[in-house]
N, C-alpha and C. Protein backbone atom coordinates (compact mmCIF):
# COMPACT_ATOMS: atom_id res chain seq x y z
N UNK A 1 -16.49 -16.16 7.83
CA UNK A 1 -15.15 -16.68 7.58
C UNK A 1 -14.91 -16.77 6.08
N UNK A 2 -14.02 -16.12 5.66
CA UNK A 2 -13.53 -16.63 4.46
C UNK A 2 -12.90 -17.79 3.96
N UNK A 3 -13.22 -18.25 2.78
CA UNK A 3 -12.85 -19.48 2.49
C UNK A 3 -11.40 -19.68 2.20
N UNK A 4 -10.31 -20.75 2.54
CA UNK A 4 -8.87 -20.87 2.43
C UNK A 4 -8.83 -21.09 0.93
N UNK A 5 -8.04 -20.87 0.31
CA UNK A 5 -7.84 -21.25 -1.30
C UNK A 5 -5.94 -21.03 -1.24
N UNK A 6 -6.06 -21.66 -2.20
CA UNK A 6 -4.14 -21.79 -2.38
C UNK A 6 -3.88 -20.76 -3.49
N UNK A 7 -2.80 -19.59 -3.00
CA UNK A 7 -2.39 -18.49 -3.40
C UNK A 7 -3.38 -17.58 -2.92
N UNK A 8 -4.43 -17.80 -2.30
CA UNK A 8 -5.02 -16.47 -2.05
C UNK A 8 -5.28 -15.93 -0.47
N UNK A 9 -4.48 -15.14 0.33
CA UNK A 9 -4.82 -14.85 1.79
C UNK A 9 -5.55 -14.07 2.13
N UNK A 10 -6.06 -13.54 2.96
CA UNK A 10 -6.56 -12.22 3.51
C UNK A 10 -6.34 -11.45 5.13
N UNK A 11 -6.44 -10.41 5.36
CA UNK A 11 -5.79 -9.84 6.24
C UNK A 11 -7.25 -8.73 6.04
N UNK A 12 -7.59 -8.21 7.74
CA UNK A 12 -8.08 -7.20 7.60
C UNK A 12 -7.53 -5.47 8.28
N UNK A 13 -7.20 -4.40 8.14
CA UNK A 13 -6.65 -3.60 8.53
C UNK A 13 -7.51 -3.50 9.87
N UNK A 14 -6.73 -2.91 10.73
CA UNK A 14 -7.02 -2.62 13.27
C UNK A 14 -6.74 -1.23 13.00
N UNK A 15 -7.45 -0.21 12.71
CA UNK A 15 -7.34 1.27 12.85
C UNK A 15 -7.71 1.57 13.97
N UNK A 16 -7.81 0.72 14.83
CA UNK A 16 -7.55 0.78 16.17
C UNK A 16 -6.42 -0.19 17.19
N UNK A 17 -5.41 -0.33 16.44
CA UNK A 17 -4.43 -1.47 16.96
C UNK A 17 -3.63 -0.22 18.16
N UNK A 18 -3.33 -1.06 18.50
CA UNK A 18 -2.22 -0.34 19.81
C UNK A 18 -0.80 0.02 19.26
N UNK A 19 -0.18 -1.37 18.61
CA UNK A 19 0.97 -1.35 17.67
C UNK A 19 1.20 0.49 16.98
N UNK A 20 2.30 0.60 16.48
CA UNK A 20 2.48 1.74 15.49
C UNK A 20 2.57 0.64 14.27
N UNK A 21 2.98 -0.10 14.24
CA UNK A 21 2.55 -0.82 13.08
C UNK A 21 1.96 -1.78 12.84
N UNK A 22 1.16 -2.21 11.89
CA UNK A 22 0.43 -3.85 11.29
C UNK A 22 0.97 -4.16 10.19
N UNK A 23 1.85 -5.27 10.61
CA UNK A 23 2.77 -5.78 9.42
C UNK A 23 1.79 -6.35 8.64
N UNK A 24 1.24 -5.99 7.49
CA UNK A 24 0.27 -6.52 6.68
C UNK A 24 0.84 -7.97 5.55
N UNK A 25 2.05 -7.64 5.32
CA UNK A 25 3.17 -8.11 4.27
C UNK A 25 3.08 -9.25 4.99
N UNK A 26 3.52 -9.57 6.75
CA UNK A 26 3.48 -11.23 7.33
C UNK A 26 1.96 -11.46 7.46
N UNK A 27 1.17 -10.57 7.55
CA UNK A 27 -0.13 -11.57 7.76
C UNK A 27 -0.64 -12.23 6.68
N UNK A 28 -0.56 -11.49 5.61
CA UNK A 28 -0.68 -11.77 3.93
C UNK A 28 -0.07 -13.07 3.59
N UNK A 29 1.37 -13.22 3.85
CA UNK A 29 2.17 -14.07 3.38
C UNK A 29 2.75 -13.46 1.89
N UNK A 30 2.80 -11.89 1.45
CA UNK A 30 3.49 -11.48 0.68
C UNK A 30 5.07 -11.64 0.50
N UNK A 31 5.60 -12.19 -0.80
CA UNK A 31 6.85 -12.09 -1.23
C UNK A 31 7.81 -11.10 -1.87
N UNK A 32 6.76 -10.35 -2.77
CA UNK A 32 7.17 -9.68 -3.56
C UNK A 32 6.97 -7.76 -3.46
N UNK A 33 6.54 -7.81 -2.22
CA UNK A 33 6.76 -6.10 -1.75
C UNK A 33 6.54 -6.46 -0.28
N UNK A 34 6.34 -4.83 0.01
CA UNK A 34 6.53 -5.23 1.48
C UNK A 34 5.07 -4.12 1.79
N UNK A 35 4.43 -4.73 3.02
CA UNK A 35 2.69 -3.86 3.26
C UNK A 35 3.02 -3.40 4.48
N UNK A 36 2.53 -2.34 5.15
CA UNK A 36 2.16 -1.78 6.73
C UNK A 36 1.14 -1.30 6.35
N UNK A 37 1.17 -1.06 7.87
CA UNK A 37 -0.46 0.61 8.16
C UNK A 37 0.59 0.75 9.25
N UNK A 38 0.97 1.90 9.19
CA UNK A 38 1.63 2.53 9.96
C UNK A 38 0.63 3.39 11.33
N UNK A 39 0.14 3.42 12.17
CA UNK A 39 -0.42 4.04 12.63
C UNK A 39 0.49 5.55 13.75
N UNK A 40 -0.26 6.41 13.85
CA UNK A 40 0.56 7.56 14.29
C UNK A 40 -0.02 8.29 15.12
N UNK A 41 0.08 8.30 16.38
CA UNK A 41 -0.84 9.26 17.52
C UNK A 41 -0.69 10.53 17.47
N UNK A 42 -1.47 10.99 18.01
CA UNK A 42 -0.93 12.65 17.63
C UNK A 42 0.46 13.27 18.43
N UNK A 43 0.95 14.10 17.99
CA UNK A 43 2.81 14.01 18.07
C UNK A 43 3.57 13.12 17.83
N UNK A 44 3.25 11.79 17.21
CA UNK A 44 4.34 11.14 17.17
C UNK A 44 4.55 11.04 16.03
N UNK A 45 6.28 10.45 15.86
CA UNK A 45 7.09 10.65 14.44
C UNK A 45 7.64 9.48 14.19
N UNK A 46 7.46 8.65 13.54
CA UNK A 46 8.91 8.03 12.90
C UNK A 46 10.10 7.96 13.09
N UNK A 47 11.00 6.95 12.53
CA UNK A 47 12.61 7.39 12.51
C UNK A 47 12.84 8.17 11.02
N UNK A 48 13.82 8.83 10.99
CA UNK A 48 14.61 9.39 10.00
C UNK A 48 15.26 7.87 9.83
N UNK A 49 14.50 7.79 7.89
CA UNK A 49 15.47 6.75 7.49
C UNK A 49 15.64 6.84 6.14
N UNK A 50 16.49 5.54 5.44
CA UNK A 50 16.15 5.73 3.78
C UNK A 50 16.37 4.36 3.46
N UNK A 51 16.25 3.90 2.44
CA UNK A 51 16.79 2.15 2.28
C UNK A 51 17.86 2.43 0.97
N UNK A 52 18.69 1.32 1.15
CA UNK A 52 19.29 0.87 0.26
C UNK A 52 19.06 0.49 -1.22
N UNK A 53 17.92 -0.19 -1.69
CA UNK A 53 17.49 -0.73 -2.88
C UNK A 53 16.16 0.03 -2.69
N UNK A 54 15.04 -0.34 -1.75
CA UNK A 54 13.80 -0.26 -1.93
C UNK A 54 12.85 1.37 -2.08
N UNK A 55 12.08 1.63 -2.53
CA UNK A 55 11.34 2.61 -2.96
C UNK A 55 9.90 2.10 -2.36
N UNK A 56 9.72 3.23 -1.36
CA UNK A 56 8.17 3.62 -0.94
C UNK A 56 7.33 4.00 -1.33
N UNK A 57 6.00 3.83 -1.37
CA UNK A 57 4.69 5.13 -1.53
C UNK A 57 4.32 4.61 0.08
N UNK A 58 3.49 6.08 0.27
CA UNK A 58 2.33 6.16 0.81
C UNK A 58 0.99 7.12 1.00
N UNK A 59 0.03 6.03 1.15
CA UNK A 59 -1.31 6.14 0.73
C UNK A 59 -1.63 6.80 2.13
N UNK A 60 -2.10 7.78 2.31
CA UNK A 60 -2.43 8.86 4.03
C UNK A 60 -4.16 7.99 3.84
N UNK A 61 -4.26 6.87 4.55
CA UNK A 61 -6.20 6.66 4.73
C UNK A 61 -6.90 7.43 5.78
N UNK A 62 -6.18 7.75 6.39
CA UNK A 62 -7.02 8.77 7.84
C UNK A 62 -5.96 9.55 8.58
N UNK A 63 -7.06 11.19 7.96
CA UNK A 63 -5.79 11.91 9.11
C UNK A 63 -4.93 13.04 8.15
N UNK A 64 -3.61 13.67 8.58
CA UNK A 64 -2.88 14.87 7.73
C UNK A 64 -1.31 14.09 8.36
N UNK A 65 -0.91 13.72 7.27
CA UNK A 65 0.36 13.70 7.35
C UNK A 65 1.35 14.59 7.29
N UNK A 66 2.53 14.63 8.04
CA UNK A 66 3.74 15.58 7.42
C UNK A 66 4.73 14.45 6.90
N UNK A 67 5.30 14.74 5.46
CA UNK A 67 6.19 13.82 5.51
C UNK A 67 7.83 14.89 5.29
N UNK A 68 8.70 14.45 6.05
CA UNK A 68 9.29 15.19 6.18
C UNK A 68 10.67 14.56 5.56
N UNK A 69 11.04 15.22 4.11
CA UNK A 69 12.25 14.71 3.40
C UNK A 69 13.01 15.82 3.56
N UNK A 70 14.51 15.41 3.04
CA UNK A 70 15.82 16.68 3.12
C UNK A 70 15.27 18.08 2.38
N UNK A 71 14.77 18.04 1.51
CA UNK A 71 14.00 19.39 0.82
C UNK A 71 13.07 20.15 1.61
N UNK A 72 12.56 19.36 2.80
CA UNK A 72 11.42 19.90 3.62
C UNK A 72 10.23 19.38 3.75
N UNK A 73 9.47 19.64 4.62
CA UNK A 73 8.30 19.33 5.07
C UNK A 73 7.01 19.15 3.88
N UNK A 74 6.36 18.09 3.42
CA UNK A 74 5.17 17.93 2.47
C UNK A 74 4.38 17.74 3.53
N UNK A 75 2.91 18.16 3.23
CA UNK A 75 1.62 17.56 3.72
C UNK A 75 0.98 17.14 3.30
N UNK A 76 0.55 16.16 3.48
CA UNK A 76 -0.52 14.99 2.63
C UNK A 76 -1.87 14.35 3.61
N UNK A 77 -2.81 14.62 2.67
CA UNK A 77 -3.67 14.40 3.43
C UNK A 77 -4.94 13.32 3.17
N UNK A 78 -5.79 12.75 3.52
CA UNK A 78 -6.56 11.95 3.10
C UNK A 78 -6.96 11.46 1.42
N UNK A 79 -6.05 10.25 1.10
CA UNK A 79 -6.31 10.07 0.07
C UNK A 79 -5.11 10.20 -1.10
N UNK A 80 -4.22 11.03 -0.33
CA UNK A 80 -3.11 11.51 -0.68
C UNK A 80 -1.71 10.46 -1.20
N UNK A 81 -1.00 10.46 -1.95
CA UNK A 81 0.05 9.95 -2.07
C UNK A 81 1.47 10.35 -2.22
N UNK A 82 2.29 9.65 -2.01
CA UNK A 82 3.53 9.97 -2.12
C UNK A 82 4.58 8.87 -2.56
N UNK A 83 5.58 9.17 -3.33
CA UNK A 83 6.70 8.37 -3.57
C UNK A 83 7.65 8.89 -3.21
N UNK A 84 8.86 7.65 -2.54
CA UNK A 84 9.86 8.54 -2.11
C UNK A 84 10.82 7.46 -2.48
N UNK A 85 12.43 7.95 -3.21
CA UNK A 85 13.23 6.76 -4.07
C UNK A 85 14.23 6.45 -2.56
N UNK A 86 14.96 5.34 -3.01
CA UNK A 86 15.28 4.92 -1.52
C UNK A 86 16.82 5.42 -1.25
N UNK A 87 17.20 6.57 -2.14
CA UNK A 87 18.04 7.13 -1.80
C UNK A 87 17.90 8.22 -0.80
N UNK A 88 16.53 8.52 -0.68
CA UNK A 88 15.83 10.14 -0.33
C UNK A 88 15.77 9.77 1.32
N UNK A 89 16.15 10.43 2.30
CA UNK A 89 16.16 10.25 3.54
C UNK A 89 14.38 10.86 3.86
N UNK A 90 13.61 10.25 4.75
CA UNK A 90 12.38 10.70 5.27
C UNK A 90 11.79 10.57 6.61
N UNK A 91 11.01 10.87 6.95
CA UNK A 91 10.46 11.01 8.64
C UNK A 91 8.66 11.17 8.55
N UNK A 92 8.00 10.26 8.95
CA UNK A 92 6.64 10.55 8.89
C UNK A 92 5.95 11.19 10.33
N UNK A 93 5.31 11.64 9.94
CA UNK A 93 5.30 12.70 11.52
C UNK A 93 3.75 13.73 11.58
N UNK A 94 3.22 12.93 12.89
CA UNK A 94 1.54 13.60 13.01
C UNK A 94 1.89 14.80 13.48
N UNK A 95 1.86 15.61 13.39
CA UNK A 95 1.59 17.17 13.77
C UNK A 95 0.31 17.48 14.12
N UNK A 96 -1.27 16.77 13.87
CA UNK A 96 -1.95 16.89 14.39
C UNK A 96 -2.72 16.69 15.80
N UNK A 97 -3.91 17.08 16.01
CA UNK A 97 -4.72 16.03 17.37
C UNK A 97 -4.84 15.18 17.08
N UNK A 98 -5.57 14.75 15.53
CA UNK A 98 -6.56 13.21 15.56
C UNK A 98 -5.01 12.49 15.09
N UNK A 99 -5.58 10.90 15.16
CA UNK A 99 -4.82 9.72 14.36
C UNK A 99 -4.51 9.86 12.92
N UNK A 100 -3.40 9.44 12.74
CA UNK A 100 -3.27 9.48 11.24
C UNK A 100 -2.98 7.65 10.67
N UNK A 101 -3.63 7.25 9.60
CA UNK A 101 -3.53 5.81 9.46
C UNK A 101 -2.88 6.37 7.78
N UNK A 102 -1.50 5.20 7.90
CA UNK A 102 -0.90 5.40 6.67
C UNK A 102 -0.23 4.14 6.26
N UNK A 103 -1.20 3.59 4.48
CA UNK A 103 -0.57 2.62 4.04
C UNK A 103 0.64 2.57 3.25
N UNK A 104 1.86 1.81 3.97
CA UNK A 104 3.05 1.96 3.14
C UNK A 104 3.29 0.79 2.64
N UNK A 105 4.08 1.07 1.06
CA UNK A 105 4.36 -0.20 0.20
C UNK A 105 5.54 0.46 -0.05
N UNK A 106 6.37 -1.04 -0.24
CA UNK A 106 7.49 -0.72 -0.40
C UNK A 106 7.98 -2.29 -1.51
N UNK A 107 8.67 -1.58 -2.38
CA UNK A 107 9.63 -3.06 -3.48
C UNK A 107 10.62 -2.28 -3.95
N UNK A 108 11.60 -3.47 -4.39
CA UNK A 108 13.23 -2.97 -4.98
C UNK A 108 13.27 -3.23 -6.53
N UNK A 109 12.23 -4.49 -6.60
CA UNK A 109 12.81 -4.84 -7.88
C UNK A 109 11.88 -4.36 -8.92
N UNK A 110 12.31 -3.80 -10.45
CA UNK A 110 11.64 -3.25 -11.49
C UNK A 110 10.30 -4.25 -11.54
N UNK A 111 9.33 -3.56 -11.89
CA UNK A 111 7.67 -3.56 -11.81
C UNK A 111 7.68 -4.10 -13.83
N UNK A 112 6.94 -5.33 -13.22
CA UNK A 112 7.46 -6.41 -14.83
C UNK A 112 5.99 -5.60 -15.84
N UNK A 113 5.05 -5.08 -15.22
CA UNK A 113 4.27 -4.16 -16.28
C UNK A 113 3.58 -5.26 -16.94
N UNK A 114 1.99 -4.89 -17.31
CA UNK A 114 1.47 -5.83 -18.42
C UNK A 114 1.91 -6.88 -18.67
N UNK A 115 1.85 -7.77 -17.47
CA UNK A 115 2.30 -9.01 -17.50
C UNK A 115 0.60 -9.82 -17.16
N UNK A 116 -0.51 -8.93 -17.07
CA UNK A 116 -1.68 -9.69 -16.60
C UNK A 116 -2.29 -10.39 -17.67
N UNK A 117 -3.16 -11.49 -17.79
CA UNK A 117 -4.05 -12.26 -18.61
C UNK A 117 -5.41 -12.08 -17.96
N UNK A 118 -6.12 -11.75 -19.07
CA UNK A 118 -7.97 -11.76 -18.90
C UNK A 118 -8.36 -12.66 -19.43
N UNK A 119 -9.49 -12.39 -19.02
CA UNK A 119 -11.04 -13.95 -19.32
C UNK A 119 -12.00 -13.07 -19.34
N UNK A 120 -12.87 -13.58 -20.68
CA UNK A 120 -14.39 -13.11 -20.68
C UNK A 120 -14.89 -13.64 -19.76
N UNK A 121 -14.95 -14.73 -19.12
CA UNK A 121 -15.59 -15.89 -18.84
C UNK A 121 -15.02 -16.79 -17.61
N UNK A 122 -15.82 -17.00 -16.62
CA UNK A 122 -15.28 -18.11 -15.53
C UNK A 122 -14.68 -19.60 -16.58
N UNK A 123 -15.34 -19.76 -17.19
CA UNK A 123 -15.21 -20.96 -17.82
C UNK A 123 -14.60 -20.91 -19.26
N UNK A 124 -13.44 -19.66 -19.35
CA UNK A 124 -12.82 -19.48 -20.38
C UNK A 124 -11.28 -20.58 -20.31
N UNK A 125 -11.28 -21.34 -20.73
CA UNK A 125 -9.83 -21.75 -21.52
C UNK A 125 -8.95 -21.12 -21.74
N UNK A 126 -7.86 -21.59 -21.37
CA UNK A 126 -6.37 -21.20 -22.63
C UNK A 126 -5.39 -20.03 -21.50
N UNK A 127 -4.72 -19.31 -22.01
CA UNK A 127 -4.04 -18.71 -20.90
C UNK A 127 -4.29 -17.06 -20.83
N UNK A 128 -5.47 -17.07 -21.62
CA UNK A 128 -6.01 -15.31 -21.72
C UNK A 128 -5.17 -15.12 -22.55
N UNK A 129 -5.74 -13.65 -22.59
CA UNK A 129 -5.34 -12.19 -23.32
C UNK A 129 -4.56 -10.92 -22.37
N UNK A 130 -4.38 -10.36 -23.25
CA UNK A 130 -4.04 -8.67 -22.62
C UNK A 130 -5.21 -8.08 -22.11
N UNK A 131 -4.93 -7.74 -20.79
CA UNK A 131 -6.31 -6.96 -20.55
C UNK A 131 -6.74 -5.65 -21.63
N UNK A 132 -5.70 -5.40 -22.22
CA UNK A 132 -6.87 -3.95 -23.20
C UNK A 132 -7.57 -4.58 -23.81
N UNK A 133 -7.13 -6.04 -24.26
CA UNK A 133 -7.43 -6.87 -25.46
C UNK A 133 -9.13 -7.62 -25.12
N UNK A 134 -9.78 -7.55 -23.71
CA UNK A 134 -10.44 -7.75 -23.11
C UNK A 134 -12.04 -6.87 -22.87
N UNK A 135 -13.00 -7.11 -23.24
CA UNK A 135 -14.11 -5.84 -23.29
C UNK A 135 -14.18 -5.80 -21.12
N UNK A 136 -14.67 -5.05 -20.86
CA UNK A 136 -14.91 -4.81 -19.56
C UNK A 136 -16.17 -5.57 -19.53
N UNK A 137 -17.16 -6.32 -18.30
CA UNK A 137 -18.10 -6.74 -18.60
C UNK A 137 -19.01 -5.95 -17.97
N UNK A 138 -20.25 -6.34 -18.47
CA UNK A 138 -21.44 -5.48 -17.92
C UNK A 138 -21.67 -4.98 -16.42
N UNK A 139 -22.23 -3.74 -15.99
CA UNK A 139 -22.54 -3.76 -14.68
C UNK A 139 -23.29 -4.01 -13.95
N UNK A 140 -23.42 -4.91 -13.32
CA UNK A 140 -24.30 -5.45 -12.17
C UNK A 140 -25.58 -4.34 -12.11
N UNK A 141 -26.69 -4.75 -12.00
CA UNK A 141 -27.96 -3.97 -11.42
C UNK A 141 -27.42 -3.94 -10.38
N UNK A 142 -28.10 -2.64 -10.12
CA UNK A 142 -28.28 -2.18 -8.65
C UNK A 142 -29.36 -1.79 -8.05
């Protein structure tokens, strides 16, 4: 069991769920984008959609995607990514036998950038630095 802490949740991905989707975003308790795993049997598709404000990626974790925008058919495949702006109409769609598992993120509002603070140190003070501003620390033996 993981331990509860305030601001921090956890969720584990069902690449075997029944669902076509695992709302990851409500299990999380995320505010500020939105999470799935879309899951996709073989032949099945999506709706044709697009959003209003928000902008997608997705991450293909298992499997060959087709993603299918007004320009035509992309394939993406393990490991693979994609962005699509939320003007762009799209359709995700297994064309294969096996399962395809695909993580989608989705946000509207501009990405505030280098807004993070580092620590040398568990027991560092003060409100950090810039992470460049930060040495990386040593690597663990193995």
């Amino acid at each position: 069991m993981r331990p509860v802490r305030s601001g921090v949740s956890f969720a584990s991905i069902d690449p075997d769920g029944v669902e076509r989707f695992q709302r990851l975003r409500q299990e999380l308790g995320l505010s500020a984008f939105g999470l799935n795993l879309i899951r996709l049997r073989p032949g099945q598709r999506g709706r044709i959609h697009r959003h209003l404000h928000q902008e997608e990626a997705y991450l293909v974790l298992e499997g060959s995607l087709t993603l299918v925008i007004e320009d035509g058919p992309c394939e993406l495949g393990r490991g693979d990514l994609a962005r699509v702006g939320p003007e762009v109409r799209r359709q995700l769609v297994n064309q294969s036998s096996r399962p395809v598992l695909v993580l989608a993120m989705g946000g509207a509002n501009p990405h505030e950038g280098r807004d993070g603070r580092a620590y040398e140190a568990w027991d560092e003070q003060g409100e950090g630095r810039p992470p460049q501003d930060v040495p990386q620390p040593d690597d663990l033996p193995v």
